[in-house]
Protein backbone atom coordinates (compact mmCIF):
# COMPACT_ATOMS: atom_id res chain seq x y z
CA UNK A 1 -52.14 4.52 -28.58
CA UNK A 2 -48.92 6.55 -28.04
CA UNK A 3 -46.16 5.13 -27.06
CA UNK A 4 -44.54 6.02 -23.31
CA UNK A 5 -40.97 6.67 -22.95
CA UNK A 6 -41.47 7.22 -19.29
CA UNK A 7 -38.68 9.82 -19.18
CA UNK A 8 -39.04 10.89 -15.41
CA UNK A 9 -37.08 6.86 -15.01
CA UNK A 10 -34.73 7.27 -17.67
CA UNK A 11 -33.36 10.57 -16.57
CA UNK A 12 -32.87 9.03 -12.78
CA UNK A 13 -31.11 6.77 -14.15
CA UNK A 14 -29.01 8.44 -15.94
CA UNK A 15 -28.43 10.94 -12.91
CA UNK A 16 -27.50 8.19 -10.75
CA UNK A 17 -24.15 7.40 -13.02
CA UNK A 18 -23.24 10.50 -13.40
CA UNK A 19 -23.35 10.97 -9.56
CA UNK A 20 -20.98 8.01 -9.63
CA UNK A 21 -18.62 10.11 -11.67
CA UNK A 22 -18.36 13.29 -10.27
CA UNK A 23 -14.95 14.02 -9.61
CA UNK A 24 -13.94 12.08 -12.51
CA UNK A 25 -11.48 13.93 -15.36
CA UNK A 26 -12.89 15.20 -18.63
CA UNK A 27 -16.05 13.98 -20.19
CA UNK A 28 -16.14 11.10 -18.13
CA UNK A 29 -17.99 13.18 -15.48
CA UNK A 30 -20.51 14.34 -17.90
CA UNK A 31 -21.53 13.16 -21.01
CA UNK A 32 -23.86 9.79 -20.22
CA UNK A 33 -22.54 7.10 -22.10
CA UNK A 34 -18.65 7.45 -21.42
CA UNK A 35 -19.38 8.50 -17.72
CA UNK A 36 -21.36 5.20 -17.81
CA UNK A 37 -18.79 2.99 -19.17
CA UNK A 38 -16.01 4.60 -16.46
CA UNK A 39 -18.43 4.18 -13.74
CA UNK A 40 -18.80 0.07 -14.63
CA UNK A 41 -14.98 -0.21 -14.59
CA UNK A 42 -14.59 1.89 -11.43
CA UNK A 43 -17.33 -0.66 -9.67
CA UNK A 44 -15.24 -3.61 -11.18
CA UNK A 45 -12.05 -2.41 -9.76
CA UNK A 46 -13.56 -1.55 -6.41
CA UNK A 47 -14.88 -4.89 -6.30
CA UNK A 48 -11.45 -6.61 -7.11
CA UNK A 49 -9.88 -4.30 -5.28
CA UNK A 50 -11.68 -5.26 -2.31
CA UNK A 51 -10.18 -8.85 -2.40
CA UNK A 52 -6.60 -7.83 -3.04
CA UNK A 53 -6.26 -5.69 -0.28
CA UNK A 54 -6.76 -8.77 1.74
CA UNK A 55 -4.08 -10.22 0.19
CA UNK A 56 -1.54 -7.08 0.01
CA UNK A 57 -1.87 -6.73 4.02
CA UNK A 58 -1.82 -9.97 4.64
CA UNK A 59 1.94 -9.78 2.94
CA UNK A 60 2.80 -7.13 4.98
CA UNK A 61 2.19 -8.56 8.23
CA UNK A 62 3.96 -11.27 7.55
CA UNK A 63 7.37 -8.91 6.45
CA UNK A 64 7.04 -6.97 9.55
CA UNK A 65 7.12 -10.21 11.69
CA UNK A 66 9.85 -11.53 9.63
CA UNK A 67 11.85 -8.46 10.14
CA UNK A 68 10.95 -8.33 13.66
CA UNK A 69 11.62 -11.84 14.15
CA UNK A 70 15.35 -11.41 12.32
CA UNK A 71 16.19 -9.50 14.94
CA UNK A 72 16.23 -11.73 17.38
CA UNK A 73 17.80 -14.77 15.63
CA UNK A 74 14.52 -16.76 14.15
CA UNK A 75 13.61 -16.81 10.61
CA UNK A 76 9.39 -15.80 10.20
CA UNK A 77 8.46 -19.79 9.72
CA UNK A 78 10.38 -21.27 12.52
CA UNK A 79 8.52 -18.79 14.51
CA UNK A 80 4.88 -19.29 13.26
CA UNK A 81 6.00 -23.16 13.28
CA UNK A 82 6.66 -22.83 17.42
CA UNK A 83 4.16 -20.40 17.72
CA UNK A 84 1.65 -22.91 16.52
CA UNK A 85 3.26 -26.27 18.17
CA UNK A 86 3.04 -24.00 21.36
CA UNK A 87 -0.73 -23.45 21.02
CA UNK A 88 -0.59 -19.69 21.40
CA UNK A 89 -3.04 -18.12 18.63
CA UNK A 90 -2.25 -14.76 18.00
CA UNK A 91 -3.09 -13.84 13.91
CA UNK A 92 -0.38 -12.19 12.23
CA UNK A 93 -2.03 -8.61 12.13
CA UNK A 94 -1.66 -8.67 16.19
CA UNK A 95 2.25 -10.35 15.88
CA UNK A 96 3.02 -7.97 12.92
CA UNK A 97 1.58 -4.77 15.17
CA UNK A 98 3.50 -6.36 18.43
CA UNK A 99 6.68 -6.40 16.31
CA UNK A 100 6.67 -2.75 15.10
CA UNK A 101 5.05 -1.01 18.13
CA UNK A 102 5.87 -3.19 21.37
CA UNK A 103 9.27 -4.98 20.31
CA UNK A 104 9.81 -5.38 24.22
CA UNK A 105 6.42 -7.79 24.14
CA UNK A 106 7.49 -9.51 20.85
CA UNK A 107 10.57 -10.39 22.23
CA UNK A 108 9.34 -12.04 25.32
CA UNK A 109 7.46 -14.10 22.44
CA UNK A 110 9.94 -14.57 21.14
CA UNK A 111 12.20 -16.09 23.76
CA UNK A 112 8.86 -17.85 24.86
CA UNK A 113 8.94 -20.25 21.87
CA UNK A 114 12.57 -21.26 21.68
């Protein structure tokens, strides 16, 4: 009996990663087995990626409230330390976006805790 390559599967396949890489540079949009090996390390970064951003806004909220919280003569953990002892729970993405775009509010915060 003849052997079955079942080609209609293999070339979806193949058609699937190269959909992945349109857009990409060169012949990593369309020559199979580079365009597969760019697509692997594109889903590995995006995957990573996906965990760091966490971590890279997270920093950022916490320089705007520091900044914010300079201004008015507190260092960023005193505040978060009288924030907390206070019992008001705001996260830092709603402090950090109260120090850059209502500084009137964050102030009253501000002068709430000391």
């Amino acid at each position: 009996m003849p052997r079955s390559l079942n080609s209609v599967a293999s070339r979806n396949r193949r058609k699937k990663i190269l959909k992945l890489a349109k857009g990409y540079f060169g012949r990593r949009k369309n020559v199979w087995t580079i365009a597969k090996n760019a697509v692997e390390k594109a889903m590995l970064y995006s995957y990573r990626d996906r965990k760091v951003k966490k971590r890279t806004f997270r920093s950022l909220w916490i320089s705007r409230i520091n900044a914010g919280s300079r201004l008015h003569g507190i260092s960023y953990s005193i505040l978060m330390n009288k924030l907390n002892n206070k019992g008001i729970l705001l996260n830092r993405k709603i402090l950090a976006d109260l120090a850059m775009n209502e500084p009137k509010a964050f102030k009253e915060l501000v002068e709430q805790v000391r």
